[in-house]
C-alpha atoms as a PDB file:
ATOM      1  CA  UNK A   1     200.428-177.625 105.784  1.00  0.00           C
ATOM      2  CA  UNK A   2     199.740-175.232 103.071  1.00  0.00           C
ATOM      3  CA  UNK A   3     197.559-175.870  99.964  1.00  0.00           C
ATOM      4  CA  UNK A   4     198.357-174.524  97.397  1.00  0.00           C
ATOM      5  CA  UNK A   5     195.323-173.441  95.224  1.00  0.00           C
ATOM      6  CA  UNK A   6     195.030-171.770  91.774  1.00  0.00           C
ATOM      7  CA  UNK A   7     192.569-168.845  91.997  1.00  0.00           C
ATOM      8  CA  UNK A   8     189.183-169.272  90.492  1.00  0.00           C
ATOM      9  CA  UNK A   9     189.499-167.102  87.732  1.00  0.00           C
ATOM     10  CA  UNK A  10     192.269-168.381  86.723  1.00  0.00           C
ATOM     11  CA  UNK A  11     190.761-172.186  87.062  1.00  0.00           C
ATOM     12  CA  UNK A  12     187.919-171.087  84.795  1.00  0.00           C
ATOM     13  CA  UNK A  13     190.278-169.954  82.056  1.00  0.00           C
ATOM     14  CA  UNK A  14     191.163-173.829  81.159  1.00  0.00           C
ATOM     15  CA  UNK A  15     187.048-173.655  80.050  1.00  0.00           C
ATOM     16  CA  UNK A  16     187.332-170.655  78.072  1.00  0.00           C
ATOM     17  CA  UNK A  17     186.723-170.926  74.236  1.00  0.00           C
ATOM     18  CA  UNK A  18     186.925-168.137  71.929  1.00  0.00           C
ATOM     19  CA  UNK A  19     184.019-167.289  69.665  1.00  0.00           C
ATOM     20  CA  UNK A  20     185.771-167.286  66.951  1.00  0.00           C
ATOM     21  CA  UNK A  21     187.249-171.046  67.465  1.00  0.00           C
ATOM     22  CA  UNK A  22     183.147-172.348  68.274  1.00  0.00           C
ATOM     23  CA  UNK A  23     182.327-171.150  64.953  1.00  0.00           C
ATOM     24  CA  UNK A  24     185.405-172.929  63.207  1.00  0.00           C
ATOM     25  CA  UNK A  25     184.793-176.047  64.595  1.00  0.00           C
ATOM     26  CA  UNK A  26     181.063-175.826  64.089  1.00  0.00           C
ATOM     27  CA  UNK A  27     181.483-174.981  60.219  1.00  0.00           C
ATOM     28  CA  UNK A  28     183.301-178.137  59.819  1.00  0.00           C
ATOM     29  CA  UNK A  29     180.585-180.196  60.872  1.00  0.00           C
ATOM     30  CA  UNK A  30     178.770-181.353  57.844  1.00  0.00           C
ATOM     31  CA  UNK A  31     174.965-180.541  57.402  1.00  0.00           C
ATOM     32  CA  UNK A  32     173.191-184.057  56.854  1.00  0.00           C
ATOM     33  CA  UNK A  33     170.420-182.408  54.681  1.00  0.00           C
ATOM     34  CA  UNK A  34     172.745-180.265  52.668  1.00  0.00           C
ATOM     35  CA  UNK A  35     174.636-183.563  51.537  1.00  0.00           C
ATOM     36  CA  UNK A  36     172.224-185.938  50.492  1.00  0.00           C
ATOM     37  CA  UNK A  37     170.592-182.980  48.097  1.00  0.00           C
ATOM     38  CA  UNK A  38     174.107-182.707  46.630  1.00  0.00           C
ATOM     39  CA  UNK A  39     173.898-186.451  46.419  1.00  0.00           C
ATOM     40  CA  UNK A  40     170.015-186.451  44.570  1.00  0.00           C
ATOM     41  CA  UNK A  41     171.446-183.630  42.597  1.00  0.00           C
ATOM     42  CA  UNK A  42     174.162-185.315  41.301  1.00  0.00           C
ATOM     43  CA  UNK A  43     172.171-188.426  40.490  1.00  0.00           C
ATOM     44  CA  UNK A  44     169.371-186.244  38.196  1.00  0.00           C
ATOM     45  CA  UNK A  45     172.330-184.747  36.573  1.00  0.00           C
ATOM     46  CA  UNK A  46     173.773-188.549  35.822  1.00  0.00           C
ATOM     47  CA  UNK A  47     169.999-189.421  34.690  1.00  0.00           C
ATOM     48  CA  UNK A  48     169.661-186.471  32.348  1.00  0.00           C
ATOM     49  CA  UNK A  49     172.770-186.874  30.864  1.00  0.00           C
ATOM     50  CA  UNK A  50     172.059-190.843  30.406  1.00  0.00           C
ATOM     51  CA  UNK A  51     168.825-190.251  28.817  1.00  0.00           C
ATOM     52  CA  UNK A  52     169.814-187.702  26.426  1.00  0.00           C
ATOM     53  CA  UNK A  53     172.781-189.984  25.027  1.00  0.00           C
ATOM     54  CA  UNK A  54     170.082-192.813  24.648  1.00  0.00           C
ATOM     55  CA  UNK A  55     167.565-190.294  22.713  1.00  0.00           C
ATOM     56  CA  UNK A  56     170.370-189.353  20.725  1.00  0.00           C
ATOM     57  CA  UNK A  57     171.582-192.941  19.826  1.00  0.00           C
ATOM     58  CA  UNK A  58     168.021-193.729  19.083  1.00  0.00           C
ATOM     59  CA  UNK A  59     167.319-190.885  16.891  1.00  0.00           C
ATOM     60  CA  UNK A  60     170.908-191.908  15.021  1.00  0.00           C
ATOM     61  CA  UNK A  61     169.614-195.986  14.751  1.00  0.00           C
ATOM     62  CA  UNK A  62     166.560-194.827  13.436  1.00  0.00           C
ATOM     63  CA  UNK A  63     168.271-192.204  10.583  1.00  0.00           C
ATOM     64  CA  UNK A  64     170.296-194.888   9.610  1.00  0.00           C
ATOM     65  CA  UNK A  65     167.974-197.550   9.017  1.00  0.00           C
ATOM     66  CA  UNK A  66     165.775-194.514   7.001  1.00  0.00           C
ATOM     67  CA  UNK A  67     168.839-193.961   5.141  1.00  0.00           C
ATOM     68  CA  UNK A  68     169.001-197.826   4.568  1.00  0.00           C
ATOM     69  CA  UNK A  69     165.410-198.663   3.235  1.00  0.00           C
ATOM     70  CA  UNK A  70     165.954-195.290   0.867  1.00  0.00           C
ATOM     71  CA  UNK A  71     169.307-196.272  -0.573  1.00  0.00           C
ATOM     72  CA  UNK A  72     167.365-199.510  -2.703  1.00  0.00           C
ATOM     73  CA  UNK A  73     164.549-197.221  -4.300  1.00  0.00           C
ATOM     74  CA  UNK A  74     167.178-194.777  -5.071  1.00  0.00           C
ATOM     75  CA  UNK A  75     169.154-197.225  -6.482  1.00  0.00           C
ATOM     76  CA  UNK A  76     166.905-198.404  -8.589  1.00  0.00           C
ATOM     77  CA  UNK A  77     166.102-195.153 -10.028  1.00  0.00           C
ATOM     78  CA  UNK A  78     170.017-194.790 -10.628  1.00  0.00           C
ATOM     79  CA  UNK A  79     170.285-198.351 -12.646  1.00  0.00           C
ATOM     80  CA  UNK A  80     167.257-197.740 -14.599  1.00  0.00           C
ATOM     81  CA  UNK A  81     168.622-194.523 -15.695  1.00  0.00           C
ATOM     82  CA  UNK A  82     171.698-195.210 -16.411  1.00  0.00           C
ATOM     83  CA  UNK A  83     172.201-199.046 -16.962  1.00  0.00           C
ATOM     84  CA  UNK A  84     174.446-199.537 -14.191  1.00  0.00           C
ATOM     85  CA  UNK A  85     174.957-202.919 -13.188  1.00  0.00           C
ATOM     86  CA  UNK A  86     173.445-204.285 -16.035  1.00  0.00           C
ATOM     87  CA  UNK A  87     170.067-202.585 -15.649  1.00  0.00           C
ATOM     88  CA  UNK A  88     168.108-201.936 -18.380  1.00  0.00           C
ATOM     89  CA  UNK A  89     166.993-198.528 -19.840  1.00  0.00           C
ATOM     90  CA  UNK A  90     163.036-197.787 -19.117  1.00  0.00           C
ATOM     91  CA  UNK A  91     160.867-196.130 -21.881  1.00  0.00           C
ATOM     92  CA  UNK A  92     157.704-194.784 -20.928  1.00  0.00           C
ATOM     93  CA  UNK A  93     156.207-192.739 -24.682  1.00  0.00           C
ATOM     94  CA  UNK A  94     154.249-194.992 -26.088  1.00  0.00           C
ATOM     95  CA  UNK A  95     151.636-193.279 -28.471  1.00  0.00           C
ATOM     96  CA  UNK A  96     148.146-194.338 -28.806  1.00  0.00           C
ATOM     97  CA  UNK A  97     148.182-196.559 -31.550  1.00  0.00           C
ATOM     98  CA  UNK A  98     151.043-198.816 -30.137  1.00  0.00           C
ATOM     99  CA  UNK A  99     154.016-197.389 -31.723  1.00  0.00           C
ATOM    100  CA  UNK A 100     157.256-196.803 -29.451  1.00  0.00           C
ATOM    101  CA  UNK A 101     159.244-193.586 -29.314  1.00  0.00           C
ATOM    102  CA  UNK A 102     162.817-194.678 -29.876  1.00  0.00           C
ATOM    103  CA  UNK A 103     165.913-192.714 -27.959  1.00  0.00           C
ATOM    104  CA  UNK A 104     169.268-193.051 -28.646  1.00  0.00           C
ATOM    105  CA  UNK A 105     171.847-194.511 -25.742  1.00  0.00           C
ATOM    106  CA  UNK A 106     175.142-194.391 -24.836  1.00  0.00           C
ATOM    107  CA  UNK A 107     175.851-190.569 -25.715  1.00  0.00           C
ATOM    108  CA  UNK A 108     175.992-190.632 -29.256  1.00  0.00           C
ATOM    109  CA  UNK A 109     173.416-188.342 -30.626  1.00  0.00           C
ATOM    110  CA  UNK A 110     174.920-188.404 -34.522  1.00  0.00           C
ATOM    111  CA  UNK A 111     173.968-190.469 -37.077  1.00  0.00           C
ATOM    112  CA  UNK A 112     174.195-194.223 -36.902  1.00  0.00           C
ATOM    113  CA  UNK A 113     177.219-195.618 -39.352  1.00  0.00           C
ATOM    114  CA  UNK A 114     177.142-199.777 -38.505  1.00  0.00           C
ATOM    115  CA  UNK A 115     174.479-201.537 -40.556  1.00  0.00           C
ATOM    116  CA  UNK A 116     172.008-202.896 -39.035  1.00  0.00           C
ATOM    117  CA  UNK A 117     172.670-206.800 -37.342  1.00  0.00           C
ATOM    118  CA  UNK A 118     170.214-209.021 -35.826  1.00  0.00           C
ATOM    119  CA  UNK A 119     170.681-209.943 -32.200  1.00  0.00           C
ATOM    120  CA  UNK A 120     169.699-212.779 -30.132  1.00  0.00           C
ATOM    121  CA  UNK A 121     167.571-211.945 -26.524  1.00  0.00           C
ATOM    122  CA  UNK A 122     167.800-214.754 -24.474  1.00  0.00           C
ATOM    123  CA  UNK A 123     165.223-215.208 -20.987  1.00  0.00           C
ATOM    124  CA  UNK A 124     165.907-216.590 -18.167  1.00  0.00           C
ATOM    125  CA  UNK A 125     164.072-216.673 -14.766  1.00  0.00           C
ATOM    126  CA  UNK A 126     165.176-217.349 -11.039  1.00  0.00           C
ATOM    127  CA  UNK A 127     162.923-217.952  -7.983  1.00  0.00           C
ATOM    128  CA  UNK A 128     164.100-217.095  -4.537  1.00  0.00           C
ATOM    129  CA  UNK A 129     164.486-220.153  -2.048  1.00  0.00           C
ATOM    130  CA  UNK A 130     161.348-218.855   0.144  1.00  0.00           C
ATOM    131  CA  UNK A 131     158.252-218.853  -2.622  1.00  0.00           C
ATOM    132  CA  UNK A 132     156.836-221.421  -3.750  1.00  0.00           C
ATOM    133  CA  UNK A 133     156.078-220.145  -7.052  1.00  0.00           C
ATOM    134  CA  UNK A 134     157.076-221.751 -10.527  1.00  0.00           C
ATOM    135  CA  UNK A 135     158.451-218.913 -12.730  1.00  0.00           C
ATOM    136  CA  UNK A 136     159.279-219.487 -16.144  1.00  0.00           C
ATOM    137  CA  UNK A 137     160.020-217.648 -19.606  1.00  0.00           C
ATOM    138  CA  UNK A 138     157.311-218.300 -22.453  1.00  0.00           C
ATOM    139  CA  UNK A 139     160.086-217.942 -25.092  1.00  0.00           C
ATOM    140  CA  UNK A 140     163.809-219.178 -24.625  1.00  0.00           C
ATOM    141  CA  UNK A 141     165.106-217.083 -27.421  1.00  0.00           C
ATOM    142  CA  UNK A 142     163.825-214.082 -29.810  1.00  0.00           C
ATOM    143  CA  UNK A 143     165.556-212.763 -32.950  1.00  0.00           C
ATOM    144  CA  UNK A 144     165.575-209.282 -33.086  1.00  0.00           C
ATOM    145  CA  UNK A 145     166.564-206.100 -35.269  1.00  0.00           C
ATOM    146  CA  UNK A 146     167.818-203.105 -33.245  1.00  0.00           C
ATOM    147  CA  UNK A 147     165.316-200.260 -33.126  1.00  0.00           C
ATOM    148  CA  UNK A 148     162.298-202.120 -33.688  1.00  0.00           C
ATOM    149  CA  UNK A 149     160.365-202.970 -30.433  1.00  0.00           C
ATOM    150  CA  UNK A 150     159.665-206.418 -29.352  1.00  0.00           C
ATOM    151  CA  UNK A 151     157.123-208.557 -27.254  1.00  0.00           C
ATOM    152  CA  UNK A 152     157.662-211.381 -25.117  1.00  0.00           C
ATOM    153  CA  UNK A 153     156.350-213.458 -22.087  1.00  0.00           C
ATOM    154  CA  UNK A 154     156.849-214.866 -18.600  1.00  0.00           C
ATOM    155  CA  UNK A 155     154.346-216.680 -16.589  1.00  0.00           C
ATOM    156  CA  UNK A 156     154.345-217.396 -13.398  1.00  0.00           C
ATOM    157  CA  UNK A 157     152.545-219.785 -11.211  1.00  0.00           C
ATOM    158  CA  UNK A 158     151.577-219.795  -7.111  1.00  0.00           C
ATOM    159  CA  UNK A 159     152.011-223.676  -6.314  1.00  0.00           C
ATOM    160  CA  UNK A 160     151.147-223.233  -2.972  1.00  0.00           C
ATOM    161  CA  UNK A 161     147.333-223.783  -1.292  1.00  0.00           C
ATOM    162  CA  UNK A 162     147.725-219.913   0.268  1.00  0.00           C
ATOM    163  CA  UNK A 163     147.932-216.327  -1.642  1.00  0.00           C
ATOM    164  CA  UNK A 164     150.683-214.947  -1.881  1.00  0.00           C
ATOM    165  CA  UNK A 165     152.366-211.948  -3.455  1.00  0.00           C
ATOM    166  CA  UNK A 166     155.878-211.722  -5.302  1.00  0.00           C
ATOM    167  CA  UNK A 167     158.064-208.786  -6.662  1.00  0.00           C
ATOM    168  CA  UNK A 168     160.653-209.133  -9.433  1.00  0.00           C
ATOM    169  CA  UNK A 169     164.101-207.723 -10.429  1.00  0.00           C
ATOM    170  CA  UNK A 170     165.536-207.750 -13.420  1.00  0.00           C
ATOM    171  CA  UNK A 171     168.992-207.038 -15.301  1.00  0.00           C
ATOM    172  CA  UNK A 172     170.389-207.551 -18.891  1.00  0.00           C
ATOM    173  CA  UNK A 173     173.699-209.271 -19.191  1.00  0.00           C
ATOM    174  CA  UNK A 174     176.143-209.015 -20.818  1.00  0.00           C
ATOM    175  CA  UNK A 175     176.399-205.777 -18.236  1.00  0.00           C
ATOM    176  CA  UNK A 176     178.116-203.098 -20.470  1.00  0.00           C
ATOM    177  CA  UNK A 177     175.221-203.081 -22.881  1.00  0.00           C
ATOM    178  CA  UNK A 178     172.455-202.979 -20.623  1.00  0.00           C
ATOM    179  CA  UNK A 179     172.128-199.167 -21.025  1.00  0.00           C
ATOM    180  CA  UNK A 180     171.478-200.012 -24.280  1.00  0.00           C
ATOM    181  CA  UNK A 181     168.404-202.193 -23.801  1.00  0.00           C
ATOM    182  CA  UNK A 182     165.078-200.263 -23.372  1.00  0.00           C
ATOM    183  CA  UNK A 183     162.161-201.656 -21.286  1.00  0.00           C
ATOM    184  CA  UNK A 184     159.245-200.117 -22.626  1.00  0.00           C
ATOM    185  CA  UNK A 185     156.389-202.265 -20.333  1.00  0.00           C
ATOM    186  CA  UNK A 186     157.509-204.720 -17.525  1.00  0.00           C
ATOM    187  CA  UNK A 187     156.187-206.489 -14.810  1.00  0.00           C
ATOM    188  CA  UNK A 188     159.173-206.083 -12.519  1.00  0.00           C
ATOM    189  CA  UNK A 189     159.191-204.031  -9.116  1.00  0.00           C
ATOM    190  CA  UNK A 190     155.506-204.050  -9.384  1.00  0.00           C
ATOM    191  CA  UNK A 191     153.537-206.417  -6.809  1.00  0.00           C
ATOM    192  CA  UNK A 192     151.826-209.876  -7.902  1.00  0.00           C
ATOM    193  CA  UNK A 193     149.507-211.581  -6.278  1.00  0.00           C
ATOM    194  CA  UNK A 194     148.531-214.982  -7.029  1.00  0.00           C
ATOM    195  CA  UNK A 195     146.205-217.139  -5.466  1.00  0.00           C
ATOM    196  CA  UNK A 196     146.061-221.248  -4.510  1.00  0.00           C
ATOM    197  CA  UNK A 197     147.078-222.811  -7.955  1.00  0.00           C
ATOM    198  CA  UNK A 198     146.990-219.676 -10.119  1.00  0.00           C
ATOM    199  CA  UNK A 199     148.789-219.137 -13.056  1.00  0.00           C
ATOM    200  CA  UNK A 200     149.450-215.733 -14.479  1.00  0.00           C
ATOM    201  CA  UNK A 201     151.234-214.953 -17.868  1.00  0.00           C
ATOM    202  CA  UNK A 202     153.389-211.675 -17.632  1.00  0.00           C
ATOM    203  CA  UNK A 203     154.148-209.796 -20.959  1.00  0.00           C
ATOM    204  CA  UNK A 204     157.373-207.597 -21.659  1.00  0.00           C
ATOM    205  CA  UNK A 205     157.502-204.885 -24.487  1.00  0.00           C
ATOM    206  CA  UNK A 206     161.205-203.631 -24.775  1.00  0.00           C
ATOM    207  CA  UNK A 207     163.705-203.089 -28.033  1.00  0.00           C
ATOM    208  CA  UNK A 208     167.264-202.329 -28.224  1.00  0.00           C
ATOM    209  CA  UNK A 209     168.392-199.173 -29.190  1.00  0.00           C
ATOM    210  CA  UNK A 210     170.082-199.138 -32.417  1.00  0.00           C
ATOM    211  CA  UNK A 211     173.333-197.298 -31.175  1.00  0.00           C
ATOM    212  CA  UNK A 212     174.425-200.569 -29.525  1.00  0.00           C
ATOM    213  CA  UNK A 213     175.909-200.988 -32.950  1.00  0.00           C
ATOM    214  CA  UNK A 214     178.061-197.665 -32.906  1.00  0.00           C
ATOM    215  CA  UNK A 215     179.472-198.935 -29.836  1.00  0.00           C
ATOM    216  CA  UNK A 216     183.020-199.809 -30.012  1.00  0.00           C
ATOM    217  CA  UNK A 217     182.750-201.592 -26.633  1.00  0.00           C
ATOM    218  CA  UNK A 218     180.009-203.680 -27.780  1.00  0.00           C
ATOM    219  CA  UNK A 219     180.781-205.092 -31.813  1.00  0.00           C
ATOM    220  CA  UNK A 220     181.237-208.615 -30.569  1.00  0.00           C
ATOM    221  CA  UNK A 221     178.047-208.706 -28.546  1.00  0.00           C
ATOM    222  CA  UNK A 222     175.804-210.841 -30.857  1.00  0.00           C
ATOM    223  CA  UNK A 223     173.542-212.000 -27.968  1.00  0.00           C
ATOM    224  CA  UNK A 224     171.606-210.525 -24.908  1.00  0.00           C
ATOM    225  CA  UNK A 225     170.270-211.956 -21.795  1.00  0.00           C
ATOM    226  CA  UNK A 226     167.060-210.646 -20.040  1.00  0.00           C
ATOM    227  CA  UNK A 227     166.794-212.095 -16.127  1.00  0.00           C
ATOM    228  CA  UNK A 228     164.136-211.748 -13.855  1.00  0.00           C
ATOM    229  CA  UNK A 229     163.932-213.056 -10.517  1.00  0.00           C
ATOM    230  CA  UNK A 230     160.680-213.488  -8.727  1.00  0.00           C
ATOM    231  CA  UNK A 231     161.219-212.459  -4.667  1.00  0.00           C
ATOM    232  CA  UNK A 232     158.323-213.244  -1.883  1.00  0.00           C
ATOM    233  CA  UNK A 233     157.089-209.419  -0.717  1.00  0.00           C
ATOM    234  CA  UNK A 234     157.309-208.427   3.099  1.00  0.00           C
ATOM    235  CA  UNK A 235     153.901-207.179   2.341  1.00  0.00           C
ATOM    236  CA  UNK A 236     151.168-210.315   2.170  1.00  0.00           C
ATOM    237  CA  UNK A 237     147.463-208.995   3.012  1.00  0.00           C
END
């Protein structure tokens, strides 16, 4: 019987790889250590880019809330200088032997034509809900002549057994003469402290500009009203 048998060369051809196949199929393997730095570098870029939004939305709360606690002082300025909202003209020249510098409102720098009317101020006073304070006018009504400058009181008294300190905000009603209405001295937007049981009067020096009579707007306005309203300050040493 014959056997039939492949020569050896030929049987070690089935074994044969070329070069070029080895390095193939040993590229496609995956180097462990090259993934898992792709893998730490993709989480550092996640982090930076995480913590840069949240600097960014912290540096956008904290311009808005600036923006917030400037908008009130600013607006104050605004009302004071203009009357908006029924705020009340300030007037700071007040010469050394008490007299008041008078200026003339509401545009009209020409000579007054309306005779001169008295008008009535009335005071009132408000408390907010969270001081214990009794606030009260001195005066419920004062006659007055336009131009000439005027002098009245609050007083205010701390009913509680602690210090504490109060602010105050004021307007003039009604509204569209308030640019009209001068406060000379006030105690309002300044701090006051009172202690346990204290009582403390407050005096305000204002007039009313005389042009409130040239104002079309205004020739039915025969009466004023002067509010303050006592808050408790954030600030209490």
């Amino acid at each position: 019987i014959l056997s039939l048998r492949a020569p050896s060369s030929l049987a070690n051809t089935s074994r044969f790889v070329h070069p070029r196949l080895l390095s193939t199929q040993s590229s496609e393997e995956p180097d462990p250590n090259q993934k898992r730095n792709t893998e730490n570098n993709n989480k550092e870029d996640v982090k930076a880019k995480n913590r840069s939004i949240g600097m960014w939305s912290f540096a956008a709360v904290i311009a808005a809330l600036g923006l917030a606690y400037a908008a009130v002082p600013i607006y104050r300025l605004f009302c004071r200088a203009t009357g908006y909202g029924g705020t009340v003209r300030t007037e700071s020249s007040v010469g050394d032997d008490g007299s008041v510098s008078l200026s003339r409102g509401g545009g009209d720098k020409g000579p007054r034509t309306a005779p001169l009317r008295p008008l009535t101020i009335n005071f009132n006073a408000d408390l907010s809900d969270h001081l214990p304070w009794r606030f009260k006018p001195m005066q419920h009504t004062l006659q007055i002549i336009p131009g000439e400058p005027a002098l009245a009181f609050y007083q205010a008294t701390n009913k509680s057994e602690t210090a504490i300190t109060g602010v105050a905000t004021y307007n003039i009603t009604p509204q569209k003469a308030g640019n009209y209405f001068v406060k000379v001295q006030c105690f309002c937007f300044d701090e006051q402290r009172l202690g346990p049981h204290e009582s403390l009067p407050m005096p305000v020096l204002f007039y009313v500009d005389p042009a409130i009579l040239d104002d079309p707007n205004l020739k039915d306005v025969n009466q004023l009203t002067l509010s303050y309203m006592f808050f408790r300050s954030e600030v209490q040493e």
